[in-house]
N, C-alpha and C. Protein backbone atom coordinates (compact mmCIF):
# COMPACT_ATOMS: atom_id res chain seq x y z
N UNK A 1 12.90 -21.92 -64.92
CA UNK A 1 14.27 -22.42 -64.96
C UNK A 1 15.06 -21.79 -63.82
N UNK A 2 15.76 -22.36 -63.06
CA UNK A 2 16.82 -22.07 -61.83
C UNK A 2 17.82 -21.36 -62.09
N UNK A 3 18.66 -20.29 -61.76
CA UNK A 3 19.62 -19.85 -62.21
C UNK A 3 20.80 -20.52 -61.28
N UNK A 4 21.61 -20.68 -62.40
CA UNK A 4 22.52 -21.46 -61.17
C UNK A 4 23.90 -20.96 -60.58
N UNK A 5 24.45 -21.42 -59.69
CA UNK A 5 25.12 -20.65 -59.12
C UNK A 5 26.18 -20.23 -60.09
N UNK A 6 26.99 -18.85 -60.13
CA UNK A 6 27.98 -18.36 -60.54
C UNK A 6 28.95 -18.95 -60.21
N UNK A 7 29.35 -19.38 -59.31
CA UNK A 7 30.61 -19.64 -58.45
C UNK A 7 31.03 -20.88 -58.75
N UNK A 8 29.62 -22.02 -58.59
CA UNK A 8 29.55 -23.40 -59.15
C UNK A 8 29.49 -23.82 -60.44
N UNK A 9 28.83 -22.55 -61.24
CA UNK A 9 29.04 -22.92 -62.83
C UNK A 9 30.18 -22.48 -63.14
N UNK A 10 31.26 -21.91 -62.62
CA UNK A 10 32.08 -21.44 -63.00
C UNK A 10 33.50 -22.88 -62.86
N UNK A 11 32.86 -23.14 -61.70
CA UNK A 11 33.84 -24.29 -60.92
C UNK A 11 33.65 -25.76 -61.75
N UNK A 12 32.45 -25.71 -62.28
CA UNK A 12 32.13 -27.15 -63.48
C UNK A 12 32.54 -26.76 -64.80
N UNK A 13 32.35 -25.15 -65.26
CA UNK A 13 32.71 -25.09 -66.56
C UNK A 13 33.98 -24.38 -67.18
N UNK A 14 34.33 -23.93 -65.96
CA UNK A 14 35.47 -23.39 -66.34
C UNK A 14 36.70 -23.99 -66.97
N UNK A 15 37.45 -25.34 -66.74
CA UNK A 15 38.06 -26.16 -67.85
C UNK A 15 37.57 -26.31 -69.42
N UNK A 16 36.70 -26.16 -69.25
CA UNK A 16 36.37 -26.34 -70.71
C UNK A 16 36.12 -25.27 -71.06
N UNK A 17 35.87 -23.71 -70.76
CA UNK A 17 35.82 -23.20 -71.28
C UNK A 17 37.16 -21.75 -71.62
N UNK A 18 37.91 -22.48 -70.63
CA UNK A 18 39.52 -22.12 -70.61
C UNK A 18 40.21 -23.33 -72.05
N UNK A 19 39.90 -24.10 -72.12
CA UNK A 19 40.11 -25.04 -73.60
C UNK A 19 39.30 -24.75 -74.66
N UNK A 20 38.47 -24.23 -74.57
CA UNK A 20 38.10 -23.25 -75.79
C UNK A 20 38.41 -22.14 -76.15
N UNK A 21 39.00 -21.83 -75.14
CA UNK A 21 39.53 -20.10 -75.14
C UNK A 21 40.94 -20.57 -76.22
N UNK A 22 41.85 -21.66 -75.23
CA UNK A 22 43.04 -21.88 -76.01
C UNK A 22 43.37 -22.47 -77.69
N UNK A 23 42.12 -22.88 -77.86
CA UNK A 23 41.70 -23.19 -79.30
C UNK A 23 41.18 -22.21 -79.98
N UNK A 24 40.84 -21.43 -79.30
CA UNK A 24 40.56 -20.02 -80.13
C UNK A 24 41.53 -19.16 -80.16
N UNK A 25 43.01 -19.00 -79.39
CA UNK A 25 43.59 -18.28 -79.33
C UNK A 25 45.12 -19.12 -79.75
N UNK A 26 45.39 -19.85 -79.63
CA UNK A 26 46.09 -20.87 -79.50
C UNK A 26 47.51 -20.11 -78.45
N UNK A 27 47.38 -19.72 -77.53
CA UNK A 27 48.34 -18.97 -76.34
C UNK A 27 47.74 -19.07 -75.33
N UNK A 28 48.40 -19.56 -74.26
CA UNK A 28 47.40 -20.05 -72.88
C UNK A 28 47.80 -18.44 -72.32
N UNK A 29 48.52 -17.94 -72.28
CA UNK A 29 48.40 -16.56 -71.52
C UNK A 29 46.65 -16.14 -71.90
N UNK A 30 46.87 -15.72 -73.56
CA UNK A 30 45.61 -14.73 -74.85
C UNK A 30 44.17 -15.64 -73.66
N UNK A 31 44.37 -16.72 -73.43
CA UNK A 31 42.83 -17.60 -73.42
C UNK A 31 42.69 -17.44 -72.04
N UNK A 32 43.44 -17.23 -71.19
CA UNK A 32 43.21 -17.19 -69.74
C UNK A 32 42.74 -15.53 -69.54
N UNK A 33 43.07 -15.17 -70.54
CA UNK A 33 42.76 -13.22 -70.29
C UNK A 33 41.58 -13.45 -70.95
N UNK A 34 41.17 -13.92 -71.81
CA UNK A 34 39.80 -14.11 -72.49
C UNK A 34 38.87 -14.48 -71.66
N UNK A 35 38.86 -15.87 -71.19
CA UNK A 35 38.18 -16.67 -70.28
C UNK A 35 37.72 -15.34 -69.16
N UNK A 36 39.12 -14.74 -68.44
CA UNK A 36 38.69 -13.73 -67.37
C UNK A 36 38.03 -12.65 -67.77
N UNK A 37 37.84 -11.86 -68.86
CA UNK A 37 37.55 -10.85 -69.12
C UNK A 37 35.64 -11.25 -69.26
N UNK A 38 35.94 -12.44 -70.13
CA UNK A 38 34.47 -12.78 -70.18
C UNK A 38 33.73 -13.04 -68.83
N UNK A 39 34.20 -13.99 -67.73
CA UNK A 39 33.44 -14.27 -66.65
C UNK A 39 33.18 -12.71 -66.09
N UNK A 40 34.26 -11.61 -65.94
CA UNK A 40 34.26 -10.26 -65.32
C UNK A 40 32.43 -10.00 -65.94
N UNK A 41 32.60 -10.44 -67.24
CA UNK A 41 31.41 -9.19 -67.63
C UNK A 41 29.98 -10.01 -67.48
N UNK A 42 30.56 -11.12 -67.26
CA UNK A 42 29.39 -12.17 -67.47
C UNK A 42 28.92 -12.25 -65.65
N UNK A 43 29.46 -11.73 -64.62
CA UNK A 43 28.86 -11.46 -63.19
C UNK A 43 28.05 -11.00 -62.60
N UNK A 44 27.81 -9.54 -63.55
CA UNK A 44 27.12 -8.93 -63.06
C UNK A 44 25.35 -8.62 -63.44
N UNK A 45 25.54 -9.88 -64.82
CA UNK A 45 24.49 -10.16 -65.29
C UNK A 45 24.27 -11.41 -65.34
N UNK A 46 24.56 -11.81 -64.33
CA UNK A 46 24.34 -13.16 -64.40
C UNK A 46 23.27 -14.10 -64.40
N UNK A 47 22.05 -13.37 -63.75
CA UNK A 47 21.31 -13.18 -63.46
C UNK A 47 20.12 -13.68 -64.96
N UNK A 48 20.48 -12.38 -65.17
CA UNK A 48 19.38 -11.82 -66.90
C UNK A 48 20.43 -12.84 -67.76
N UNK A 49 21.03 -13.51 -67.58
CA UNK A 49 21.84 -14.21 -68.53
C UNK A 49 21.17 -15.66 -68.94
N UNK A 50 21.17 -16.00 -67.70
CA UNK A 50 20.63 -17.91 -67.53
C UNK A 50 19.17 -17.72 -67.17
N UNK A 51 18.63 -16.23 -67.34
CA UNK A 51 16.76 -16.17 -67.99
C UNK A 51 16.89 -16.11 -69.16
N UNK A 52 17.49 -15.43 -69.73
CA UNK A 52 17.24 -15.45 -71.18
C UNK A 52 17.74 -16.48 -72.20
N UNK A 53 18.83 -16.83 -71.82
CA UNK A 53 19.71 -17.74 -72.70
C UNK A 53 20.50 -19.16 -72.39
N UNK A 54 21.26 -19.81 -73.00
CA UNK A 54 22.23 -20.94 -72.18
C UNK A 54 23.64 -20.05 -71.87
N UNK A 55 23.42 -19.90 -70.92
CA UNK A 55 25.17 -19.31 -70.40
C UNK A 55 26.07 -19.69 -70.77
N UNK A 56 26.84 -20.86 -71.01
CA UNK A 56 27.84 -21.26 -71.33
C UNK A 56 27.79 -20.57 -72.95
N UNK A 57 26.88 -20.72 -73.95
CA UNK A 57 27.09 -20.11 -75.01
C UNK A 57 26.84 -18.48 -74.99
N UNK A 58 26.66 -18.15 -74.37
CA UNK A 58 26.69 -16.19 -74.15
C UNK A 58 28.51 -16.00 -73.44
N UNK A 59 29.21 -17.02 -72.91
CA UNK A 59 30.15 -16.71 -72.07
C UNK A 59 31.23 -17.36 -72.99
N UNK A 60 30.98 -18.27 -74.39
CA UNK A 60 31.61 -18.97 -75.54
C UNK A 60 31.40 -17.33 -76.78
N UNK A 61 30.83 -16.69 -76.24
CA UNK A 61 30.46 -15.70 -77.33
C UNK A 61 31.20 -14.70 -77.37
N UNK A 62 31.39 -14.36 -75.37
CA UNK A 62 31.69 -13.20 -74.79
C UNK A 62 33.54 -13.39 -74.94
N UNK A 63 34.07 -14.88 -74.85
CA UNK A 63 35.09 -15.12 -74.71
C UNK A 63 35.84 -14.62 -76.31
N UNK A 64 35.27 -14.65 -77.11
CA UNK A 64 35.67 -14.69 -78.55
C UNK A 64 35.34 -12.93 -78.75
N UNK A 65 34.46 -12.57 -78.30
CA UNK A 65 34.36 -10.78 -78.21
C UNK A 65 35.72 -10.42 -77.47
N UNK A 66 35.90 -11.27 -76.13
CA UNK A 66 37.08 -10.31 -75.94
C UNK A 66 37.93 -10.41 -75.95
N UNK A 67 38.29 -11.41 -77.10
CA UNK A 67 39.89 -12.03 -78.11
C UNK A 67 40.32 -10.75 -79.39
N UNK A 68 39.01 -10.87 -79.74
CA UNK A 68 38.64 -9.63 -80.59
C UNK A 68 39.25 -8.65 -80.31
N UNK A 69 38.55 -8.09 -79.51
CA UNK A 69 38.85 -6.71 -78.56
C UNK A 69 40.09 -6.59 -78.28
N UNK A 70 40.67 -7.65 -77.85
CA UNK A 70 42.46 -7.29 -77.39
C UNK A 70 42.92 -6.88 -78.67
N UNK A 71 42.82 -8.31 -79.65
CA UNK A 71 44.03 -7.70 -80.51
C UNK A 71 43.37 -6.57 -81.47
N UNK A 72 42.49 -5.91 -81.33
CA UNK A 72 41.75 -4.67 -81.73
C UNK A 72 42.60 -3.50 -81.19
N UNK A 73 42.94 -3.81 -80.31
CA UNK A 73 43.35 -2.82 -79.53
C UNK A 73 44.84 -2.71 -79.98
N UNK A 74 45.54 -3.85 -79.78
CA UNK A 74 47.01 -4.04 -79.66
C UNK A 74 47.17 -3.28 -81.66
N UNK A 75 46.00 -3.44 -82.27
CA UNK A 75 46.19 -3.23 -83.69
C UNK A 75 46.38 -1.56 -83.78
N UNK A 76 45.10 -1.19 -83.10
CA UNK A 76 45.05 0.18 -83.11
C UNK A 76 46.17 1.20 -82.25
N UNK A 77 47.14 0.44 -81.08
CA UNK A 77 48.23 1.21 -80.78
C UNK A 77 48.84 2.01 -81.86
N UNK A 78 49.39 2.93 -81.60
CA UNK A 78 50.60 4.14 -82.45
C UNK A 78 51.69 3.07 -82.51
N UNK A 79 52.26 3.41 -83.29
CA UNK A 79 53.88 3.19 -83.97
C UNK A 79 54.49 3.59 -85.11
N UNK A 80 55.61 4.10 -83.81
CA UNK A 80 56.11 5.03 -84.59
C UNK A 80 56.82 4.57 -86.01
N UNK A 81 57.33 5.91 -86.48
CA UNK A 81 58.27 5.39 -87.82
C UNK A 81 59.29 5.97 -87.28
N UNK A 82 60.21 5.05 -88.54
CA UNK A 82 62.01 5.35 -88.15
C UNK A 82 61.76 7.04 -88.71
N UNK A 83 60.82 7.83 -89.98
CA UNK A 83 61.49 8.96 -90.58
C UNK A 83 59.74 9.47 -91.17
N UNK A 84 58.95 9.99 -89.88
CA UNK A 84 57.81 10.56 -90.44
C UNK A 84 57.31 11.53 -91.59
N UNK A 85 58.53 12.07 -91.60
CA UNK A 85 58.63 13.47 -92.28
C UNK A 85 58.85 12.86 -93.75
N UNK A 86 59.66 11.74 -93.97
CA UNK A 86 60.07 10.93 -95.11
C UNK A 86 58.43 10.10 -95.95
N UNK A 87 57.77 9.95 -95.00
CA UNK A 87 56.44 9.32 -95.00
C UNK A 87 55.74 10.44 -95.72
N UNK A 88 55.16 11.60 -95.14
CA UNK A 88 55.07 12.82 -95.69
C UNK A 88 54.89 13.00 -96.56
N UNK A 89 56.20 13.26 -96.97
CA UNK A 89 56.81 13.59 -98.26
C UNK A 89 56.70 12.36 -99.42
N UNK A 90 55.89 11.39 -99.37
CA UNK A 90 55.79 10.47 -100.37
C UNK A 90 56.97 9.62 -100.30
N UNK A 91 57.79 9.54 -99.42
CA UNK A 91 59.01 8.68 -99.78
C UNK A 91 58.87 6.97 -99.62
N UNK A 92 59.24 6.20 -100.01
CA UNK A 92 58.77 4.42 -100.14
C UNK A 92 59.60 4.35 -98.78
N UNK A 93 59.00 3.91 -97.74
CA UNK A 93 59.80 3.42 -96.51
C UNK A 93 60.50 1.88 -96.69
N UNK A 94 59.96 1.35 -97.73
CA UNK A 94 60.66 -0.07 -98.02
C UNK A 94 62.00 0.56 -98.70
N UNK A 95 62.32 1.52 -99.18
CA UNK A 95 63.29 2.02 -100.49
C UNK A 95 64.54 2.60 -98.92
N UNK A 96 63.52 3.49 -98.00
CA UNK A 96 64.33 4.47 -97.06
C UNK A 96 65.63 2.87 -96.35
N UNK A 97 64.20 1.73 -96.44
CA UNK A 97 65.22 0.67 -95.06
C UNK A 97 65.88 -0.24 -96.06
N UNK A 98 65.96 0.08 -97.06
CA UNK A 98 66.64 -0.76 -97.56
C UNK A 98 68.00 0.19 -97.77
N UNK A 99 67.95 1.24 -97.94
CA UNK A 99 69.18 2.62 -97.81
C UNK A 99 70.07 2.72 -96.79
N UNK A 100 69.00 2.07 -95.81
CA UNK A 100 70.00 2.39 -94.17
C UNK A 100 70.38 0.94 -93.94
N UNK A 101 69.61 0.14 -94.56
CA UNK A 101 70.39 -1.40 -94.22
C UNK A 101 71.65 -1.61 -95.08
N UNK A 102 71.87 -0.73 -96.32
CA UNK A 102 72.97 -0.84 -97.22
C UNK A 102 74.28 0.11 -96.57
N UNK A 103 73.42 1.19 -96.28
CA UNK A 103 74.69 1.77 -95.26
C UNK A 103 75.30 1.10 -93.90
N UNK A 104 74.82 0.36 -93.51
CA UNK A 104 75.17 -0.21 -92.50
C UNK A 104 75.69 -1.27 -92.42
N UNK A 105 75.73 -2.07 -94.09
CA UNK A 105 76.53 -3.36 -94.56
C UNK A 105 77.56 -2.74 -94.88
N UNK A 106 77.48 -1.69 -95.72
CA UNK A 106 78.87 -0.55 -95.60
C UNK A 106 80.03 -0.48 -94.55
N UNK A 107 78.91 -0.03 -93.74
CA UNK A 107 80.03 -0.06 -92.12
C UNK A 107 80.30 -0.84 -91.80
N UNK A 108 79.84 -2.29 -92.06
CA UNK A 108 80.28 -3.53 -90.93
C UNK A 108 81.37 -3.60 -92.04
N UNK A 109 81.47 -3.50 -92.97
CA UNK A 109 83.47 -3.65 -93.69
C UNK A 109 84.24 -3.02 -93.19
N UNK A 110 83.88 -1.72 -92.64
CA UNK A 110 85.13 -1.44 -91.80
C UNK A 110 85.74 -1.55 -90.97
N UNK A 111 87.07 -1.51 -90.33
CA UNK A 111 87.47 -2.10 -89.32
C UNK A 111 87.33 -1.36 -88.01
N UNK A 112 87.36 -2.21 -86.90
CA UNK A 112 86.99 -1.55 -85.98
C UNK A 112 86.71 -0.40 -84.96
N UNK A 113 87.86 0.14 -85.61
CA UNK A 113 88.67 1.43 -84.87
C UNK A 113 88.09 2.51 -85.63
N UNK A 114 87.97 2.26 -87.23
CA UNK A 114 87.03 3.18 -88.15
C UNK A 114 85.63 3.44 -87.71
N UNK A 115 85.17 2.31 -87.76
CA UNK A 115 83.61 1.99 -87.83
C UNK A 115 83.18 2.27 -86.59
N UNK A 116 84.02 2.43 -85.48
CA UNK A 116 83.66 3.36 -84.35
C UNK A 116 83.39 4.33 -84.20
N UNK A 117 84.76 5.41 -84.95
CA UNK A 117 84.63 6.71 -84.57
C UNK A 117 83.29 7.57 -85.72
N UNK A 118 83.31 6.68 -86.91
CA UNK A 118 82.06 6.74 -87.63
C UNK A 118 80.90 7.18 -87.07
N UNK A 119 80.41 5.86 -86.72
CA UNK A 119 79.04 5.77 -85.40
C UNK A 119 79.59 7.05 -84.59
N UNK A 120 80.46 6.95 -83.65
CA UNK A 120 80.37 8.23 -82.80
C UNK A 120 80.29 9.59 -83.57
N UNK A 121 80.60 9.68 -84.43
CA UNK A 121 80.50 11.35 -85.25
C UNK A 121 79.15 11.43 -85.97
N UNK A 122 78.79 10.48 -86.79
CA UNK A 122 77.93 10.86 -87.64
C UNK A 122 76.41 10.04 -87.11
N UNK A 123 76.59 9.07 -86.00
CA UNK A 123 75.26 8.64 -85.58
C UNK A 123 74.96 9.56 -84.04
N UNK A 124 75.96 9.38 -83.67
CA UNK A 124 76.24 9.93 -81.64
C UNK A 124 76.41 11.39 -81.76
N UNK A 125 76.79 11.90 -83.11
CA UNK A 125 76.66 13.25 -82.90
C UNK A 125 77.78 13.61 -82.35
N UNK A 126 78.98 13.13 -81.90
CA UNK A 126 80.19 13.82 -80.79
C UNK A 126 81.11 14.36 -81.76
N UNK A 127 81.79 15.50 -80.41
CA UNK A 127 82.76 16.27 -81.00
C UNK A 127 84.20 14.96 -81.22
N UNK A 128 85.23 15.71 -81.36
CA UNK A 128 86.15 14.84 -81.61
C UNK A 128 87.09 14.49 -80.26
N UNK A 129 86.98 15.05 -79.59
CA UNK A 129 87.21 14.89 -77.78
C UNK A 129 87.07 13.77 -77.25
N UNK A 130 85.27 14.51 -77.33
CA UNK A 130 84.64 12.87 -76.75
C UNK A 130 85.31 11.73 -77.79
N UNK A 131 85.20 11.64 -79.01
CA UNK A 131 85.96 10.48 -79.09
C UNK A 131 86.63 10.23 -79.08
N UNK A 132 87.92 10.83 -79.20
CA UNK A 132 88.88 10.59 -78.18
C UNK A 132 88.93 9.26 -77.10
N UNK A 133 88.27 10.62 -76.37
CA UNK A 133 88.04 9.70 -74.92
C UNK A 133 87.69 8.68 -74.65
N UNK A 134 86.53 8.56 -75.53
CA UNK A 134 86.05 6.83 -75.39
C UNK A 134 86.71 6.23 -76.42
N UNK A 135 87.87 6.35 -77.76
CA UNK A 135 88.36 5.39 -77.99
C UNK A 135 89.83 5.32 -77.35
N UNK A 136 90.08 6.02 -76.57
CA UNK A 136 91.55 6.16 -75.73
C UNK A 136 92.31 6.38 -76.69
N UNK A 137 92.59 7.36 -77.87
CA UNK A 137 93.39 7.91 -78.49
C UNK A 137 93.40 9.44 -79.08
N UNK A 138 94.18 9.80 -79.57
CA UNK A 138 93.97 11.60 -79.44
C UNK A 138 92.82 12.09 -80.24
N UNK A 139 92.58 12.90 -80.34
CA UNK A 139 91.98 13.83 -81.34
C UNK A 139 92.16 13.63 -82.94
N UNK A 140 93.42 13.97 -83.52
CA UNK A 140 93.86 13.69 -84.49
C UNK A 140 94.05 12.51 -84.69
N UNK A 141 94.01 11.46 -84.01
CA UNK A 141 93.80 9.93 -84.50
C UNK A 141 92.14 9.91 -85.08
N UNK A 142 91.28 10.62 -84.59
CA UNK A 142 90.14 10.60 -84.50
C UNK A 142 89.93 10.98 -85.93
N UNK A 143 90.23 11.87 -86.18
CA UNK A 143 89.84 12.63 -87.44
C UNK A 143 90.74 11.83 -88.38
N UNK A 144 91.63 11.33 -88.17
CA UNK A 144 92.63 10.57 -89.80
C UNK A 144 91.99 9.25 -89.45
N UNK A 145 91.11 8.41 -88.40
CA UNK A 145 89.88 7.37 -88.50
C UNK A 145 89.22 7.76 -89.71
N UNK A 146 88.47 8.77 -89.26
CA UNK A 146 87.09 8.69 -89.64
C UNK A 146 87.78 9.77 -91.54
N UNK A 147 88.64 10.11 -91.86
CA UNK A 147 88.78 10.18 -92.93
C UNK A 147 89.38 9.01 -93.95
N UNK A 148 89.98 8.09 -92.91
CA UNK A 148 90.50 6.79 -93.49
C UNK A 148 89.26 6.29 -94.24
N UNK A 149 88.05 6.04 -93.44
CA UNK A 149 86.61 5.48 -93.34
C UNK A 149 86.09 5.92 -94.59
N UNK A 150 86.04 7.27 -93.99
CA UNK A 150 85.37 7.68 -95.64
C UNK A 150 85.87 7.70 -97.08
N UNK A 151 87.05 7.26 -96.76
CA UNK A 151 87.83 7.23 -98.18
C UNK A 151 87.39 5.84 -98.62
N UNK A 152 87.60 5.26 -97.68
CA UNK A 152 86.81 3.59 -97.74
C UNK A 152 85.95 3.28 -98.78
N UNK A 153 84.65 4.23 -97.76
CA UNK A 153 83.31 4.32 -98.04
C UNK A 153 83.22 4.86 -99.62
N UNK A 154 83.58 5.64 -99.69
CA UNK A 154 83.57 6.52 -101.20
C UNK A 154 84.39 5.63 -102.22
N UNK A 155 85.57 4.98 -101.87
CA UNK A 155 86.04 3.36 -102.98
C UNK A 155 84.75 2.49 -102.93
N UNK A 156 84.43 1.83 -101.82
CA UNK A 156 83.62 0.87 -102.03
C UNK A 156 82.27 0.97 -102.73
N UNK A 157 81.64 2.51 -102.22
CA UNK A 157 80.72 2.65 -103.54
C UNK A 157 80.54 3.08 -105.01
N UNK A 158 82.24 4.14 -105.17
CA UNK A 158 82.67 3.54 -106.60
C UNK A 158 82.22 2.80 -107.75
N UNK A 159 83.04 1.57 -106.74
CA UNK A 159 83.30 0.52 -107.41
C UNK A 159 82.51 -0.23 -107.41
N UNK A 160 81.28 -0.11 -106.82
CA UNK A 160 79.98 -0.78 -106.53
C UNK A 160 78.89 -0.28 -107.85
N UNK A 161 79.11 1.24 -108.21
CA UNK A 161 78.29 1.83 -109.18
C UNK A 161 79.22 1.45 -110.53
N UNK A 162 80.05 1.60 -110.51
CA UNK A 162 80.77 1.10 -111.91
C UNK A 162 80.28 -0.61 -112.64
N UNK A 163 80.29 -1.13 -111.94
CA UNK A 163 80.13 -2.81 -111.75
C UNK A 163 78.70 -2.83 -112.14
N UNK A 164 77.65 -1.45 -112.07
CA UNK A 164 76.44 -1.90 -112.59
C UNK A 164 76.26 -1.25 -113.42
């Protein structure tokens, strides 16, 4: 049996086997990285390939190995958590985001000027200066904000625990 050219089997089969890629992947980016990854590995054996076997199905094989392989990979990346230490410690991370999504429906009731200096003190960490500065009013506006806020905060959940 003839081995046939790389260059020319590539040039007859490559549509179709870029349309199998995309039916296996259904993302023309995923199938064009497939398709390439497979011809890469399928070059240098190209040789021992079309003696032993039908190429197009070793390179239908190789294409689906290295669909695999990506999202193998993309699976096995790190990611992080919002609160590792919370993880740890046995804590339900569905319970933690549902805590910080309630605090944060919290804050969007307040009004703007509150719910600023909020975020800046207790998320941003700043002294009362800096906020100040970035809300263009004194110091002591700053601090009768953010005690307005919390008086807020401490009615609204009140009256939120009473009600149940």
């Amino acid at each position: 049996m003839e081995t046939p050219d790389f260059d020319e089997w590539v040039a007859q089969r490559g549509a179709a086997l870029l349309r199998f890629a995309y039916l296996l992947t259904r993302d023309h980016a995923r199938a064009e990285e497939a398709v390439q990854d497979a011809l890469i590995a399928a070059y240098s054996r190209w040789t021992r390939i079309c003696r032993g076997q039908d190429p197009e199905a070793y390179v239908r094989r190789s294409i689906v190995n290295a669909d695999i392989s990506r999202w193998r990979r993309f699976l096995r990346r790190e990611t992080p958590t919002p609160n590792p230490a919370a993880e740890s410690a046995g804590m339900d991370l569905a319970d933690a985001q549902a805590e910080h999504d309630a605090v944060w429906a919290l804050c969007a009731t307040l009004p703007t000027k509150q719910r600023a200096a909020v975020v800046l003190r207790y998320y941003e960490d700043l002294p009362d200066a800096e906020i100040a500065e970035i809300l263009d009013c004194s110091p002591a506006t700053v601090r009768s904000q953010i005690h307005r806020a919390l008086a807020t905060l401490r009615t609204t959940l009140t009256t939120a625990e009473e009600a149940t």
